[in-house]
Protein backbone atom coordinates (compact mmCIF):
# COMPACT_ATOMS: atom_id res chain seq x y z
CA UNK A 1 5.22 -45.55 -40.99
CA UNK A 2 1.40 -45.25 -41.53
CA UNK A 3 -0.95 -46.48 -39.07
CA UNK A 4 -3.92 -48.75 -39.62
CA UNK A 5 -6.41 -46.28 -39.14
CA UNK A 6 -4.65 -43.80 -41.70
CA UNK A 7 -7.03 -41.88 -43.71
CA UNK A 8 -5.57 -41.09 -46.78
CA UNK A 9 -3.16 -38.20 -45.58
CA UNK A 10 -0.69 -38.71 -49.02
CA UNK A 11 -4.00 -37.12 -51.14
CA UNK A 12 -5.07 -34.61 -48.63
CA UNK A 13 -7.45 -32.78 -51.19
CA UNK A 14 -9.57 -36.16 -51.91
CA UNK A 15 -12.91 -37.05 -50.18
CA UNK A 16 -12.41 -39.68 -47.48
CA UNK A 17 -13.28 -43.17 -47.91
CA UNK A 18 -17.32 -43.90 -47.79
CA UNK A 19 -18.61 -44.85 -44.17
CA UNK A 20 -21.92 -45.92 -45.35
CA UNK A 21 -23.30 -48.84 -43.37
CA UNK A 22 -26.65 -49.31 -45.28
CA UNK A 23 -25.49 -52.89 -46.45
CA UNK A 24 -25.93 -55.61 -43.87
CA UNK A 25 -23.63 -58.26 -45.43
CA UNK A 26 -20.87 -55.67 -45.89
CA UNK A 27 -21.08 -54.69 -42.30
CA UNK A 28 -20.75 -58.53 -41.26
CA UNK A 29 -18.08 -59.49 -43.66
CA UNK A 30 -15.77 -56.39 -42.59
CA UNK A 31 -16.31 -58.00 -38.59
CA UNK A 32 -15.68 -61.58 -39.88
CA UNK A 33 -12.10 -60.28 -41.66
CA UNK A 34 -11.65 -58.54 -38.19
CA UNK A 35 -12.25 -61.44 -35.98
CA UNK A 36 -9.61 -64.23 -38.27
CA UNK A 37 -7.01 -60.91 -39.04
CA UNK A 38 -4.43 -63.07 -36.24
CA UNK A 39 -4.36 -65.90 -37.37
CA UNK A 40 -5.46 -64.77 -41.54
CA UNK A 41 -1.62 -65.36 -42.56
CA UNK A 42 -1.60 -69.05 -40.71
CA UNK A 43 -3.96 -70.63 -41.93
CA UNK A 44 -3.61 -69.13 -45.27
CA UNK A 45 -0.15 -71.31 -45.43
CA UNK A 46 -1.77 -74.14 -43.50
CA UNK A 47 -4.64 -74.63 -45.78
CA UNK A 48 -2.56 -73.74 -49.25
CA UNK A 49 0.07 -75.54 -48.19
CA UNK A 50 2.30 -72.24 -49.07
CA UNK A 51 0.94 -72.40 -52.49
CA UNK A 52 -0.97 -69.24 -51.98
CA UNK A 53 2.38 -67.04 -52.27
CA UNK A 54 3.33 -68.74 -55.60
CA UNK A 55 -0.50 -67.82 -56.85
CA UNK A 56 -0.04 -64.06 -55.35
CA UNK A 57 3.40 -63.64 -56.67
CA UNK A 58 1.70 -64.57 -60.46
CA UNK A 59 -1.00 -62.12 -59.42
CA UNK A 60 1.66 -59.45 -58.92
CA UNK A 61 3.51 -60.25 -62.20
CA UNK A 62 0.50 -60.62 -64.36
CA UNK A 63 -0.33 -56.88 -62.89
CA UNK A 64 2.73 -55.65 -65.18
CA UNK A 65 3.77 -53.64 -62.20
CA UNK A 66 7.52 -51.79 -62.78
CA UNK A 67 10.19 -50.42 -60.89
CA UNK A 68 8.74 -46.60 -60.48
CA UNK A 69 5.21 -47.07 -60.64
CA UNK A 70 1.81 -45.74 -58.47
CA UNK A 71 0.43 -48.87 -57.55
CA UNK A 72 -3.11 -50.20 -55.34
CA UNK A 73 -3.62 -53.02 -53.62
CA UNK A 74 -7.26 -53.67 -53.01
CA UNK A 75 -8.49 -55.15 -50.40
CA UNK A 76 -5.20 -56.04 -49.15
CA UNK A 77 -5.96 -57.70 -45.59
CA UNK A 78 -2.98 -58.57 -44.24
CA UNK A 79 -0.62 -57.48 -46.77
CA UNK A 80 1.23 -60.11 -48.82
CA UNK A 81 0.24 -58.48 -52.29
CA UNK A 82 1.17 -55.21 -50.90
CA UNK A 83 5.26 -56.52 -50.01
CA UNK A 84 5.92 -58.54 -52.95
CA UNK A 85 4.54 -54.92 -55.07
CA UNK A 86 6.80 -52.74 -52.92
CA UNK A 87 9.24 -55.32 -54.03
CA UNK A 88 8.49 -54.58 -57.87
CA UNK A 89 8.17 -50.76 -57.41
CA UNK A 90 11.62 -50.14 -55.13
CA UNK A 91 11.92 -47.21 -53.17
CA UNK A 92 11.15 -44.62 -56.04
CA UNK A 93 7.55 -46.12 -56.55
CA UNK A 94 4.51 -45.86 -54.10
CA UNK A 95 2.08 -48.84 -52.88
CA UNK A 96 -1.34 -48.20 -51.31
CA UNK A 97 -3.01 -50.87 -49.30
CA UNK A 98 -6.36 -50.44 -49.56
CA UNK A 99 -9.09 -52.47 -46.97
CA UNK A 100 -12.08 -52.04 -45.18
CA UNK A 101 -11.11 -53.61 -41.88
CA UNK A 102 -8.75 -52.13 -39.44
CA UNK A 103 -8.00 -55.18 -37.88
CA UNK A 104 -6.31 -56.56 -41.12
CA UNK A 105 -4.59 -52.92 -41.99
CA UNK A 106 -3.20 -52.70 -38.69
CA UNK A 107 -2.03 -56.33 -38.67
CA UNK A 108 -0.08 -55.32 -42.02
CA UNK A 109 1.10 -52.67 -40.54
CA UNK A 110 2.81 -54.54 -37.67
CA UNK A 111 4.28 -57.09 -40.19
CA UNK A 112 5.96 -53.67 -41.87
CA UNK A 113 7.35 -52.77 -38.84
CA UNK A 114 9.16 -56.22 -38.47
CA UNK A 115 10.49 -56.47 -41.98
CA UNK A 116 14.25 -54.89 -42.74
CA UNK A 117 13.41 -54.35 -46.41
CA UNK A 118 13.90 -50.63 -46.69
CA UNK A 119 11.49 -50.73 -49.80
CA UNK A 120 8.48 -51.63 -47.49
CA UNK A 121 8.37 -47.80 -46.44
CA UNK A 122 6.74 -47.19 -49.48
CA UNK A 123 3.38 -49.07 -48.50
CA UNK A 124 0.82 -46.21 -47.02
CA UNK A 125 -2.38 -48.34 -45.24
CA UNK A 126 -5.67 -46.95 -45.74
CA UNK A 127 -9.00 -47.63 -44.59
CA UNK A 128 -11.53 -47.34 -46.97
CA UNK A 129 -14.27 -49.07 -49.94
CA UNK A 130 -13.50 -50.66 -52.87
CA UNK A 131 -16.90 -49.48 -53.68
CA UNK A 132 -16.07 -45.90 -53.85
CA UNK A 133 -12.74 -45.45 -54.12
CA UNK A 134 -10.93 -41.88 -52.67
CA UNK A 135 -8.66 -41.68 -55.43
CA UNK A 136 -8.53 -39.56 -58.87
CA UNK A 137 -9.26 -41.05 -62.31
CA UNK A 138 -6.11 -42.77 -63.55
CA UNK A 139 -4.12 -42.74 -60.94
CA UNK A 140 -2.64 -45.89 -60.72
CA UNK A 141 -0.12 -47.61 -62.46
CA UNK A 142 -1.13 -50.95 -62.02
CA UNK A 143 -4.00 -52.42 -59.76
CA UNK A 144 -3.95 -56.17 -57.32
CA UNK A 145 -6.79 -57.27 -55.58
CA UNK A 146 -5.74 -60.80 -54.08
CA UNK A 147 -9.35 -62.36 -52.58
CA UNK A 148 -11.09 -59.77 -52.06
CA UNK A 149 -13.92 -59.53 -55.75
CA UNK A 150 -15.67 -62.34 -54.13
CA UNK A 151 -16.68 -60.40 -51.07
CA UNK A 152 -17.50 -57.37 -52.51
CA UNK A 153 -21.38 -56.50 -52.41
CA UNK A 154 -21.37 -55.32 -55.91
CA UNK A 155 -18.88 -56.46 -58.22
CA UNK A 156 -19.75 -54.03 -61.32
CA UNK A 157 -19.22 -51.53 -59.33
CA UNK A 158 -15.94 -52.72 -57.72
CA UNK A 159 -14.74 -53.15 -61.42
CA UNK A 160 -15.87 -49.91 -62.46
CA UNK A 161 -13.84 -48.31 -60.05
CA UNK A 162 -10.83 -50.35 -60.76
CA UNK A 163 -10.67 -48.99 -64.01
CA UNK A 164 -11.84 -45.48 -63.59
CA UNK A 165 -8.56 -45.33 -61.14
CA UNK A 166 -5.95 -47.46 -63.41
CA UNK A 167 -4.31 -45.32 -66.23
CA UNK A 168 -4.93 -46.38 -69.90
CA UNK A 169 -2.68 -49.22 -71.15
CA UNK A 170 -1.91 -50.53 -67.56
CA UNK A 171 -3.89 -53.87 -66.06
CA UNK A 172 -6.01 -55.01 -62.72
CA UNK A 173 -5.40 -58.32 -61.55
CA UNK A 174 -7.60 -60.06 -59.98
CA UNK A 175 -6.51 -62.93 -57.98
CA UNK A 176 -9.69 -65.25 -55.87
CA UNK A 177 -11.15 -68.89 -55.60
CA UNK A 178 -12.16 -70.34 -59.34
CA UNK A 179 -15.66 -71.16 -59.80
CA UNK A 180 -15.32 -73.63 -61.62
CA UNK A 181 -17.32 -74.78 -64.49
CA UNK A 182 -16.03 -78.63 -64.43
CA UNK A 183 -17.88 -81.18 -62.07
CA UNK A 184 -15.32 -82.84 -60.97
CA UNK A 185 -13.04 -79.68 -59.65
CA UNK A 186 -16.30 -78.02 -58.18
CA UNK A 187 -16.78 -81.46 -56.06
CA UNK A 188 -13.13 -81.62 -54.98
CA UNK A 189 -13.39 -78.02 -54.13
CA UNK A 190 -16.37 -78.28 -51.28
CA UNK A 191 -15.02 -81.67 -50.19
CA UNK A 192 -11.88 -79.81 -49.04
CA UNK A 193 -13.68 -76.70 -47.75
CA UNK A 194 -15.85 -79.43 -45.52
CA UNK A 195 -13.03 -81.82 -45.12
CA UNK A 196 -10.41 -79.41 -44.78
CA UNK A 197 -10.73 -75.93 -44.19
CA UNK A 198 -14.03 -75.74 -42.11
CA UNK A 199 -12.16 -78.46 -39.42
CA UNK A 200 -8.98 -76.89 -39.49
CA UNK A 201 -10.18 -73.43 -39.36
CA UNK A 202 -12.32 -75.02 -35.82
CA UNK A 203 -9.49 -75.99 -34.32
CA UNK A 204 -7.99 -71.79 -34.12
CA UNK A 205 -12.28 -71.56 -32.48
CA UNK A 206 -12.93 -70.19 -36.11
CA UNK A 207 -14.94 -73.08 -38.20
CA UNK A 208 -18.34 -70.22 -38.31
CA UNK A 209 -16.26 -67.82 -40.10
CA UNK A 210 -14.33 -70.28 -43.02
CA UNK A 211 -17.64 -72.05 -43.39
CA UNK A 212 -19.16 -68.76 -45.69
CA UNK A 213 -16.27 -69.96 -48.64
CA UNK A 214 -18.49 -72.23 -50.05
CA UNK A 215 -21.51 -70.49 -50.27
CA UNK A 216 -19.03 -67.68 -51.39
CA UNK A 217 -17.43 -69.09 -54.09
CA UNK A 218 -20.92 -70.34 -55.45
CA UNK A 219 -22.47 -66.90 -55.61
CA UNK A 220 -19.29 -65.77 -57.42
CA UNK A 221 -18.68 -65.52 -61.08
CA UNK A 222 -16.89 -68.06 -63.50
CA UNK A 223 -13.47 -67.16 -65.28
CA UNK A 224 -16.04 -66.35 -68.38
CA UNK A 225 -18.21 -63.74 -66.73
CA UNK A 226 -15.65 -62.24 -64.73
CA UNK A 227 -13.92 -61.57 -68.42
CA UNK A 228 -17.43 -60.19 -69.69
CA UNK A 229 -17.94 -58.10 -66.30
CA UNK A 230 -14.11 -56.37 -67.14
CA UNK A 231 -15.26 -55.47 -71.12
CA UNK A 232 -18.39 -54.48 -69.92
CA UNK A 233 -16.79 -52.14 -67.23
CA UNK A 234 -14.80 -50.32 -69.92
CA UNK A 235 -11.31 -52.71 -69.99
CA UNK A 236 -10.32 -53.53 -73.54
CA UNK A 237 -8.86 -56.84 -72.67
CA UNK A 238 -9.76 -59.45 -69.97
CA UNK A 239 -8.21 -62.64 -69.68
CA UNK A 240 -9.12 -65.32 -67.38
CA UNK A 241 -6.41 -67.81 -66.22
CA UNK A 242 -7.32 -71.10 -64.13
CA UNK A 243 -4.17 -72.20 -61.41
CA UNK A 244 -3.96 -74.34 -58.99
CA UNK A 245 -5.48 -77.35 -60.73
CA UNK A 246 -8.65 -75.15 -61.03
CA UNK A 247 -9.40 -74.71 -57.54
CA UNK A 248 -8.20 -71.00 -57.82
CA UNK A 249 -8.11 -68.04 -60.91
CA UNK A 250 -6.28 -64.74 -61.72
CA UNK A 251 -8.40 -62.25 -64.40
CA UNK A 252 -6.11 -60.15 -65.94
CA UNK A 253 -7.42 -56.89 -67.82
CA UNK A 254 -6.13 -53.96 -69.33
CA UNK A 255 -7.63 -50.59 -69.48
């Protein structure tokens, strides 16, 4: 089994992962994954109500991944993405796990450990940026990132990347928090992060580190840009999908 702190051994001729630590915000958000990484998969089914493994097991289908296949998922934090891909892919396919905190990779390494499913040995953790990604053009069979676009410091690039490594004909799909453009979901959406998440989040001592969803989700793009952002990166389809009554989307591209 891969540790955590695994730096790409399976593509030993690649460059490592970027360790530039010019952007402030980056630097914080990598300590503020750290600091909720044990308790990430708790409150995730606390707050969801368990509906966040019906919206990640669309994300994986929409993804087209297939028993066989290469397949990445970005900014994986603790995991879940990553298990229900090595689910799709069996034991002759390959999953990386891709993050930029250790605390989360080796948290999703532990829960590998623990799980019988001899399929899981396919999963290979690796630190590194979604920004500048250490693998080769078209190298992936299909591409996941599960809540992870709307934390990136720059977006076009994070797309650009996605499809320089995804093969032609194979999709990225991109699973966050909808902005929404309708009123009335936008309202319900802070009431619950104030109502909600923020309190609930304070009672595991971390109501600081859920409060930066809102402001999060507002800096983040609607379904309609995040389809524009796709064609403009070089995809030649990009489809935008509202779930969860609105409150959450998946894009779905192709390359």
């Amino acid at each position: 089994m891969a540790s955590a702190s695994a730096a790409v051994r399976f593509l030993p001729n690649l460059p490592r992962p970027s360790r530039r630590r010019g952007i402030r915000c980056a630097t914080e958000r990598r300590a503020l994954f750290g600091r909720i990484a044990p308790v990430y998969d708790d409150l995730n089914d606390l707050l969801s109500m368990g509906q966040h493994r019906v919206w990640k097991r669309m994300a994986v289908s929409w993804s087209g991944t297939k028993a066989g296949d290469t397949v990445l998922d970005l900014c994986c934090g603790s995991g879940d993405l990553a298990f229900l891909l090595s689910e799709k892919v069996g034991c002759t396919g390959k999953v990386i796990g891709l993050d930029f905190s250790k605390e989360q990779l080796s948290f999703a390494s532990s829960k590998q450990y623990m799980k019988s499913n001899s399929c899981y040995k396919n999963i290979e953790w690796v630190e590194g940026d979604a920004l500048d990604l250490p693998f080769p053009d078209c190298y992936f069979d299909a591409i996941t990132i599960g809540y992870g676009m709307r934390n990136v410091v720059d977006k076009p690039k994070a797309m650009r990347e996605m499809f320089r490594v995804v093969k032609p004909g194979s999709r990225a799909s991109v699973l966050d928090f909808n902005k929404s453009t309708q009123p009335f979901v936008t309202s319900f959406q802070e009431w619950m992060i104030d109502n909600v998440v923020v309190p609930v989040a304070s009672s595991y001592g971390l109501g600081k580190e859920y409060e930066y969803l809102k402001s999060s989700i507002d800096r983040f793009l609607t379904g309609c840009e995040l389809e524009d952002l796709a064609l403009e990166s070089g995809f030649s389809e990009a489809k935008f999908y509202e779930i969860g009554g609105g409150l959450m989307g998946n894009l779905v591209t192709k390359r």
